[in-house]
C-alpha atoms as a PDB file:
ATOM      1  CA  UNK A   1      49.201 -84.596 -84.991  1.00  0.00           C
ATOM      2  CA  UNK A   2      49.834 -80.963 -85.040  1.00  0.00           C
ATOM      3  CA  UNK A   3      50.687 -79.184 -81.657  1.00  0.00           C
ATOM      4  CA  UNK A   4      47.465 -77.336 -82.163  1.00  0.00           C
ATOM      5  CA  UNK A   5      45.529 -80.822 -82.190  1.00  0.00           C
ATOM      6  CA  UNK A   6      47.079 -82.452 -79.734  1.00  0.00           C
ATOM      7  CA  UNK A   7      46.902 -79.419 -77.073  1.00  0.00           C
ATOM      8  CA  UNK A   8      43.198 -79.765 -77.660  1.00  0.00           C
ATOM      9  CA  UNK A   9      43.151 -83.604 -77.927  1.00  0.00           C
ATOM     10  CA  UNK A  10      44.487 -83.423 -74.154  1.00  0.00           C
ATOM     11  CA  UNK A  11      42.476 -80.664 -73.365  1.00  0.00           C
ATOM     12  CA  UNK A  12      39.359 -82.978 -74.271  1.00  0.00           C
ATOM     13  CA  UNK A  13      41.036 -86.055 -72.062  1.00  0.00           C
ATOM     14  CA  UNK A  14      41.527 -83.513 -68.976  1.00  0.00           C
ATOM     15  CA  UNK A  15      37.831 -82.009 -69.280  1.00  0.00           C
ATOM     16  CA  UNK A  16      36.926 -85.842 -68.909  1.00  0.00           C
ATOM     17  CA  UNK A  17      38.719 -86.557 -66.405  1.00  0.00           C
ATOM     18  CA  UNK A  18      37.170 -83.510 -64.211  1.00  0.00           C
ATOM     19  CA  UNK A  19      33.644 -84.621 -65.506  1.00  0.00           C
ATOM     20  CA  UNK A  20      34.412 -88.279 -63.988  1.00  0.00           C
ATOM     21  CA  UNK A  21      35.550 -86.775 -60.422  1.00  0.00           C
ATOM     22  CA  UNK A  22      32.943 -84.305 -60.383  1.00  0.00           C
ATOM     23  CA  UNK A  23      30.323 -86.493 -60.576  1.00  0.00           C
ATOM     24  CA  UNK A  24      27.600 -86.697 -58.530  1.00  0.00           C
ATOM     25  CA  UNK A  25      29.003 -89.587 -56.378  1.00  0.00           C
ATOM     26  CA  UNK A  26      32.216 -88.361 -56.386  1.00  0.00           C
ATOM     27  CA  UNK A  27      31.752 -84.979 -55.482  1.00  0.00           C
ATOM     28  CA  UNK A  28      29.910 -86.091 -52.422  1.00  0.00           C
ATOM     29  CA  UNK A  29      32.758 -88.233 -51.803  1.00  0.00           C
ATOM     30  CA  UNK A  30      35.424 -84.920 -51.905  1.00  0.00           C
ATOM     31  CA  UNK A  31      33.284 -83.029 -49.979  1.00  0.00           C
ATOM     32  CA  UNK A  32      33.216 -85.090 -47.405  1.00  0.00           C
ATOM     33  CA  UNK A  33      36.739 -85.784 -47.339  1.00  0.00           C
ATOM     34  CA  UNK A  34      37.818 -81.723 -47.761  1.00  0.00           C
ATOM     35  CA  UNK A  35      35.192 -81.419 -44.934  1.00  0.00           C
ATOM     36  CA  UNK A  36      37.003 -84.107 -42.511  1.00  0.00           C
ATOM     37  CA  UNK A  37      40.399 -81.871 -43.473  1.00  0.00           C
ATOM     38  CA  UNK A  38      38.931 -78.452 -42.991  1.00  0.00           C
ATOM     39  CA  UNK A  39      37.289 -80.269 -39.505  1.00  0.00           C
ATOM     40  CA  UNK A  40      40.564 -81.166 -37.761  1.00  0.00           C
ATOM     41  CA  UNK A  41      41.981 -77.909 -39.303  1.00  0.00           C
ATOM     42  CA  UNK A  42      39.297 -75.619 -37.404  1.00  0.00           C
ATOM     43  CA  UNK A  43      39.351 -77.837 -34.336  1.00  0.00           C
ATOM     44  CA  UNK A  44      42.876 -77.150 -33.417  1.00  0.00           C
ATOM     45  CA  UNK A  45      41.517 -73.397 -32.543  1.00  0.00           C
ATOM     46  CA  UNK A  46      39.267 -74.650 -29.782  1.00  0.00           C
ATOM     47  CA  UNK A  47      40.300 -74.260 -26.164  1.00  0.00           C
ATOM     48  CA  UNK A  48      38.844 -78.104 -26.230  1.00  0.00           C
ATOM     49  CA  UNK A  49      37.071 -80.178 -29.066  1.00  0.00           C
ATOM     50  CA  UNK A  50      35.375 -83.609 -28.520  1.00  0.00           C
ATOM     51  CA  UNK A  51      35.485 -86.650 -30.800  1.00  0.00           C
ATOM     52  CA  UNK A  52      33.398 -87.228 -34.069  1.00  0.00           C
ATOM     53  CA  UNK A  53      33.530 -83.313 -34.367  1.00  0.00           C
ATOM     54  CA  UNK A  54      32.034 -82.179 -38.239  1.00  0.00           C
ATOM     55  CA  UNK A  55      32.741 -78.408 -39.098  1.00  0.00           C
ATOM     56  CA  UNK A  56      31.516 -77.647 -42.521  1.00  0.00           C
ATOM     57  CA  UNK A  57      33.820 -74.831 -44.765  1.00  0.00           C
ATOM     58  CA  UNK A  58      33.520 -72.243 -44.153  1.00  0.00           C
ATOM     59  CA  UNK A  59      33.913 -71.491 -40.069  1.00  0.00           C
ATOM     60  CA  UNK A  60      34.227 -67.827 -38.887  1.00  0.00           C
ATOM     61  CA  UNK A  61      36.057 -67.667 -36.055  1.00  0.00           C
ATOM     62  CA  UNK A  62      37.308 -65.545 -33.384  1.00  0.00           C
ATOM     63  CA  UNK A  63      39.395 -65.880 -30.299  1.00  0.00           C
ATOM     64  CA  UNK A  64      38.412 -69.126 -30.097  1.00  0.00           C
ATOM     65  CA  UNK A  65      40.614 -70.216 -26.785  1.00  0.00           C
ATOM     66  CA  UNK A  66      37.813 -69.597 -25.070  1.00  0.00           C
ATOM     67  CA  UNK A  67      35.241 -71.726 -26.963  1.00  0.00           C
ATOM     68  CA  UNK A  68      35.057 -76.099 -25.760  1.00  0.00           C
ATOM     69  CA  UNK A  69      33.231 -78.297 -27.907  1.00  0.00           C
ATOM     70  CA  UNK A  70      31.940 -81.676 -26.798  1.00  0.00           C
ATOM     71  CA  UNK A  71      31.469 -85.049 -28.536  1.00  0.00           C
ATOM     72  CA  UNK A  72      29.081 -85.337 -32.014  1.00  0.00           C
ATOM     73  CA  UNK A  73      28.764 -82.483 -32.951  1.00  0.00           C
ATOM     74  CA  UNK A  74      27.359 -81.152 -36.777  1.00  0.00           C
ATOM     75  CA  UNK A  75      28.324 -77.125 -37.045  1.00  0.00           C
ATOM     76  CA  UNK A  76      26.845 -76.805 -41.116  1.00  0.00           C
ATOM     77  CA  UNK A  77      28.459 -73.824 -42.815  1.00  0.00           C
ATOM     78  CA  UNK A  78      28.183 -70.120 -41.980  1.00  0.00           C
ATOM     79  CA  UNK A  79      28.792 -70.508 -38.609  1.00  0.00           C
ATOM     80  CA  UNK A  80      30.131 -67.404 -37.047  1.00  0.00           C
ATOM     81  CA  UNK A  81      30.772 -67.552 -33.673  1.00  0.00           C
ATOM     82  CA  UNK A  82      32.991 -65.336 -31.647  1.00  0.00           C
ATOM     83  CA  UNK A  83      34.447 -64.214 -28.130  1.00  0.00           C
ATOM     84  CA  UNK A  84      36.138 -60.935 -27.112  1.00  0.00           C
ATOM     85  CA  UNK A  85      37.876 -60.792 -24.438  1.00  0.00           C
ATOM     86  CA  UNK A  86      39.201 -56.987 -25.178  1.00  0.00           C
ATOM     87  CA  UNK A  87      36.837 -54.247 -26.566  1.00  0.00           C
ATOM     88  CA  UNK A  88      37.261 -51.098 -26.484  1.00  0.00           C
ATOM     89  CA  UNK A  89      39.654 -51.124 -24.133  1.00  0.00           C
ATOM     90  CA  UNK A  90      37.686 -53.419 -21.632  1.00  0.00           C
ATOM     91  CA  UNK A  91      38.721 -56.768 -20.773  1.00  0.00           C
ATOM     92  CA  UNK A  92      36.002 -59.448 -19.995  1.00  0.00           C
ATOM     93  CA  UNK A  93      36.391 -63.204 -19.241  1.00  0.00           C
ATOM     94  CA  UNK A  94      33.738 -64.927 -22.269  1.00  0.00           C
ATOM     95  CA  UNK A  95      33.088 -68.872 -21.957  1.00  0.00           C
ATOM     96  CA  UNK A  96      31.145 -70.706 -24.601  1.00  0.00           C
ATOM     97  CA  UNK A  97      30.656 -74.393 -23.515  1.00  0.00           C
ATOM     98  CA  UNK A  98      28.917 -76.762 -26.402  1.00  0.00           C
ATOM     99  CA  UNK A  99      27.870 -80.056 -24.957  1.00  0.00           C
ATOM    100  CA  UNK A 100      27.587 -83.467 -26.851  1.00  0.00           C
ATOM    101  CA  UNK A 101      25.147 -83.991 -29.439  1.00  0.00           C
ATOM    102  CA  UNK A 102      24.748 -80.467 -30.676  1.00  0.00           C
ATOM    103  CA  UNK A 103      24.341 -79.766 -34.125  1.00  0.00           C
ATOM    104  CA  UNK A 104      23.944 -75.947 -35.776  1.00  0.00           C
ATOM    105  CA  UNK A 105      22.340 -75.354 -38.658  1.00  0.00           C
ATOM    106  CA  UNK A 106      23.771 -73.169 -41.600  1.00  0.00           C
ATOM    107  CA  UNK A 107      24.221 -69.249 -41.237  1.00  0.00           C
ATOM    108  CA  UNK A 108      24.011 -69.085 -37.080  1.00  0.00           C
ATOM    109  CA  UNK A 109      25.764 -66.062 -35.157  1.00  0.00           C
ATOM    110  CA  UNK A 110      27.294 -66.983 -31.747  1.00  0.00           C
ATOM    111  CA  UNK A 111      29.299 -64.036 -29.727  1.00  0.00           C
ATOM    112  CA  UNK A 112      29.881 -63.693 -26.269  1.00  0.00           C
ATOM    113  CA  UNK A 113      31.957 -61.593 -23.685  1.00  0.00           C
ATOM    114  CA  UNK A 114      30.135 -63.464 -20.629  1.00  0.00           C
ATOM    115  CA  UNK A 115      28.831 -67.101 -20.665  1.00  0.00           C
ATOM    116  CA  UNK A 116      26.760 -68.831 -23.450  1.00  0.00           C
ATOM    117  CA  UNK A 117      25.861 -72.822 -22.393  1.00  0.00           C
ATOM    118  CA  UNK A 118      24.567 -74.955 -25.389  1.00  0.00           C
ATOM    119  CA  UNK A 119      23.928 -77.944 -23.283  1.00  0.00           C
ATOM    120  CA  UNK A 120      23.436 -81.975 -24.724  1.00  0.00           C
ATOM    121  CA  UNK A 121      21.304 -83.126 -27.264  1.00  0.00           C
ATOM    122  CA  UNK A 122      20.421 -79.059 -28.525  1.00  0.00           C
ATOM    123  CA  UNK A 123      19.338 -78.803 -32.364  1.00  0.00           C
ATOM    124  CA  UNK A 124      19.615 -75.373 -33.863  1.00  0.00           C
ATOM    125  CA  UNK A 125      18.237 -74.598 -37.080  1.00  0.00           C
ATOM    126  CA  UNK A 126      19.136 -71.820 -39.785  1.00  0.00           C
ATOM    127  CA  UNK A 127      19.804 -68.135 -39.115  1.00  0.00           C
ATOM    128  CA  UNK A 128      19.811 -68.884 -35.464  1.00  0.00           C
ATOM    129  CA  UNK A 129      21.561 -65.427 -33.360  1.00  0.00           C
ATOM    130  CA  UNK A 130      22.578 -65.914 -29.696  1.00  0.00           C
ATOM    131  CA  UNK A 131      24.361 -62.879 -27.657  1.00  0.00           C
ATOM    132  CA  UNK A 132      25.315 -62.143 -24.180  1.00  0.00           C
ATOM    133  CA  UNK A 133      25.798 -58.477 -24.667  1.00  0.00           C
ATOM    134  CA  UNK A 134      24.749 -55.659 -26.219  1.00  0.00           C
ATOM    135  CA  UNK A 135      26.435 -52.693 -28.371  1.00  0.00           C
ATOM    136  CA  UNK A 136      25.920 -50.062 -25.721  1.00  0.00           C
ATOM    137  CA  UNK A 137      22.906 -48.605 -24.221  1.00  0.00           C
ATOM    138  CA  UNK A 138      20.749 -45.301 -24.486  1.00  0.00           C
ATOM    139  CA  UNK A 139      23.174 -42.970 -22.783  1.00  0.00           C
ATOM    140  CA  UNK A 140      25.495 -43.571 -25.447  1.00  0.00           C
ATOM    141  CA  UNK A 141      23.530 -43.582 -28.029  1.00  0.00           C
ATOM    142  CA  UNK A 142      25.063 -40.384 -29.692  1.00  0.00           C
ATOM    143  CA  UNK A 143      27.683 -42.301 -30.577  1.00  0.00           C
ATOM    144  CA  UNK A 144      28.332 -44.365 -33.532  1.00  0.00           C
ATOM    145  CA  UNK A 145      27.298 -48.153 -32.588  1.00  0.00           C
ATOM    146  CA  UNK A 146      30.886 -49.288 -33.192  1.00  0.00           C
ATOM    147  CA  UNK A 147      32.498 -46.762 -31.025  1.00  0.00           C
ATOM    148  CA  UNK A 148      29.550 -47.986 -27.801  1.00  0.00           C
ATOM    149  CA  UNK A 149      31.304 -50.224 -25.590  1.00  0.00           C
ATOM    150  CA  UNK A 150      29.522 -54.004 -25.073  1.00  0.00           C
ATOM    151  CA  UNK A 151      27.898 -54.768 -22.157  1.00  0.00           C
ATOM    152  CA  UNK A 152      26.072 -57.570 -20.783  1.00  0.00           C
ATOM    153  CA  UNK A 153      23.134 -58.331 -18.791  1.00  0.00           C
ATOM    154  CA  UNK A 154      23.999 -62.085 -17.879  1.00  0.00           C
ATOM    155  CA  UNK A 155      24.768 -65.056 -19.354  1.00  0.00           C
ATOM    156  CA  UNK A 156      22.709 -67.548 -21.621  1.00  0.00           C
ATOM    157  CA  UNK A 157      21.801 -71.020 -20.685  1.00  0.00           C
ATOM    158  CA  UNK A 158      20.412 -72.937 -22.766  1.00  0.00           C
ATOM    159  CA  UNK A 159      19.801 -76.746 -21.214  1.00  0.00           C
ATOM    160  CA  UNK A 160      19.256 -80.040 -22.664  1.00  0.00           C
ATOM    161  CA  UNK A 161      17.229 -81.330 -25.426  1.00  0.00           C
ATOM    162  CA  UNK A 162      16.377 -77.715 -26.941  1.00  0.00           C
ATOM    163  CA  UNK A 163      14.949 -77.534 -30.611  1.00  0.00           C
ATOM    164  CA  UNK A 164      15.354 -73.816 -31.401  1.00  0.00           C
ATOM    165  CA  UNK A 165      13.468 -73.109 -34.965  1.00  0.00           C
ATOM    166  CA  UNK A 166      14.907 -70.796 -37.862  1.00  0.00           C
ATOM    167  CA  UNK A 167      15.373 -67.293 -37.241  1.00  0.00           C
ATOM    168  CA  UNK A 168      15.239 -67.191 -33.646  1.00  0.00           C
ATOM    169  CA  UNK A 169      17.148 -64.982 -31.713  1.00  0.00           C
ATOM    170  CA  UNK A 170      17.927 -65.360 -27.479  1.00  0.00           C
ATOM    171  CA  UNK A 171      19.151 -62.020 -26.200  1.00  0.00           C
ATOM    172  CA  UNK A 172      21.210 -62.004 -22.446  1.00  0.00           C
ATOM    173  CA  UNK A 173      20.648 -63.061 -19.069  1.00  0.00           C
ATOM    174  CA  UNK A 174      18.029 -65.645 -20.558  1.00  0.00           C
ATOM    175  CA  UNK A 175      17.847 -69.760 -19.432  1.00  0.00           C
ATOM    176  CA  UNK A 176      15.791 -71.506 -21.771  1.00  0.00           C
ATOM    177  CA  UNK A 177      14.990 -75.169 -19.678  1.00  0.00           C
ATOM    178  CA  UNK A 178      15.165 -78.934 -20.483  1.00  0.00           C
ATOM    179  CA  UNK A 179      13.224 -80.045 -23.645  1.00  0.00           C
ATOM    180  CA  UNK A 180      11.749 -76.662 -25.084  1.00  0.00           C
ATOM    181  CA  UNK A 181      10.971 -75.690 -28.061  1.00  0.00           C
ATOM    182  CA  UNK A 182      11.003 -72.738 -30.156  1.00  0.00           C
ATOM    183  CA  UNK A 183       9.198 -71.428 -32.738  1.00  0.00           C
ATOM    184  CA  UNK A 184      10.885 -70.218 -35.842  1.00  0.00           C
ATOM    185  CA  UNK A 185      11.567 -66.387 -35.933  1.00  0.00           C
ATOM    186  CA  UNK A 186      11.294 -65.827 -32.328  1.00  0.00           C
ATOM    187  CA  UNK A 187      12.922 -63.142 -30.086  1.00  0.00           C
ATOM    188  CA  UNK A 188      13.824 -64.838 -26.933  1.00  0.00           C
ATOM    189  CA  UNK A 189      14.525 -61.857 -24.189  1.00  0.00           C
ATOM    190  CA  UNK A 190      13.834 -63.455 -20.783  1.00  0.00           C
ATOM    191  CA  UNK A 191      14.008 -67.352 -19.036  1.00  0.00           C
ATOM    192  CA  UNK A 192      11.110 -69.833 -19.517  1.00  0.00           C
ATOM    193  CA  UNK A 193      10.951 -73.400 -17.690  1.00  0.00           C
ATOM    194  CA  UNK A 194      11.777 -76.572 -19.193  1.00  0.00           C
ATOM    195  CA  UNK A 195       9.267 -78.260 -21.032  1.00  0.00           C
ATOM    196  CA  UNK A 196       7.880 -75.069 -22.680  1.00  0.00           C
ATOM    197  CA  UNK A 197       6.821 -74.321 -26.057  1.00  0.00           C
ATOM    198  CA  UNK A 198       7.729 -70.343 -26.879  1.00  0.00           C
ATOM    199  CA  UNK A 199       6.886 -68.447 -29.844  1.00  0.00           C
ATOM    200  CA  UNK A 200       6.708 -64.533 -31.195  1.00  0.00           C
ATOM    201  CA  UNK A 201       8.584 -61.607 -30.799  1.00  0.00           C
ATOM    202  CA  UNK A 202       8.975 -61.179 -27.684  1.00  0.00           C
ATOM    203  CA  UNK A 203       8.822 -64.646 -27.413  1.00  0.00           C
ATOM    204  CA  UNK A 204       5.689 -66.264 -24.827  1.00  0.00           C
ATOM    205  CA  UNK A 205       4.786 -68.940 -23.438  1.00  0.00           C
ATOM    206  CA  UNK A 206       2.236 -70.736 -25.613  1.00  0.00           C
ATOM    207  CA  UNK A 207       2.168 -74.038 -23.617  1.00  0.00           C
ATOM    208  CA  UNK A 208       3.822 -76.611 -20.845  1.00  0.00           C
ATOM    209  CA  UNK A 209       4.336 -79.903 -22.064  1.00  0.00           C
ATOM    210  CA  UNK A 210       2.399 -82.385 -19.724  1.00  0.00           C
ATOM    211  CA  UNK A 211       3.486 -86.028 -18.564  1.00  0.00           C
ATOM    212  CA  UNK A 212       6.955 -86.351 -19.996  1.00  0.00           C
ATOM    213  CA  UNK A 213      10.182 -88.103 -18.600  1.00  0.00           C
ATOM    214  CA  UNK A 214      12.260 -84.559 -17.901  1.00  0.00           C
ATOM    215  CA  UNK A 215      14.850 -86.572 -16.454  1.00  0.00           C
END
């Protein structure tokens, strides 16, 4: 066999051999397995990380010493989630604190330079943005949005058991209670009660949710 023949002979054998791992069974299999590497990777840039932890490639990350994670938690990919604790010039003290349970859908923005609480049991769905702060405020607005300093009204709280649809977006110094639920596309810029159901933009309260266990 010429040298011509046999390169493409092996050629042949080696495009095989990538068809057989790339199946459909076993390319679920090395997903899962780059995922559980790329998971205990990422979670080594936590302040603190639970057990049973599943990050999904890829994580966008900053500054995240000031970011704890609790135990079960899915984070699907495109997560970008951030603290500063310098801007500007201007030193702030963020917190993000994810309980147990939690699990983010793809393509969500986190960022904080105050206090964001994703308490027990919270689902998050797609293209999901949460902020404590703001890019400056009408004074400054001459300026270019990069050069405004962040501020922030408060922190957000978000408690146990919340189902936040696709698309929503909770702006600062807003508590969203126990067991609520809200609708898809939503702009979420003050506090309801637990056991509401929220939707629009701004977001209102389109009903309570009557004879449940809210304990």
């Amino acid at each position: 066999m010429s040298i011509k023949n046999h390169s493409i002979y092996l050629a042949s054998k080696f495009g095989k051999f990538l068809g057989k791992i790339y199946n459909t069974n076993s390319s679920i299999y090395w997903n899962r397995f780059f995922n559980a590497l790329y998971s205990g990777y990422k979670s080594t840039q936590f302040k603190q990380v639970g057990s049973n932890i599943f990050i999904q490639f890829p994580l966008y990350l900053v500054d995240g010493k000031n970011i704890t994670i609790g135990d079960n938690c899915i984070i699907l990919k495109g997560l970008r989630i951030e603290t500063y604790s310098t801007f500007l010039g201007i030193h702030f003290k963020p917190q993000i604190i994810i309980g147990n349970n939690v699990s983010i859908n793809m393509d969500c923005h986190i960022g904080c330079i105050n206090k964001i609480v994703i308490a027990n049991n919270v689902m998050i769905a797609s293209k999901v943005f949460i902020t404590d702060h703001f890019h400056g405020n009408a004074q400054d607005i001459s300026l270019p949005p990069h050069e405004r300093i962040l501020e922030t009204k408060g922190p957000v709280i978000i408690e146990e058991n919340v189902w936040i649809g696709e698309g929503v977006v909770i702006l600062p110094n807003v508590t969203i209670g126990k067991n609520c639920i809200i609708g898809a596309n939503s702009v979420v810029t003050k506090s309801f009660p637990q056991n509401s159901i929220i939707a629009g933009n701004p977001a209102k309260l389109i009903k309570i949710i009557e004879n449940i266990n809210s304990n």
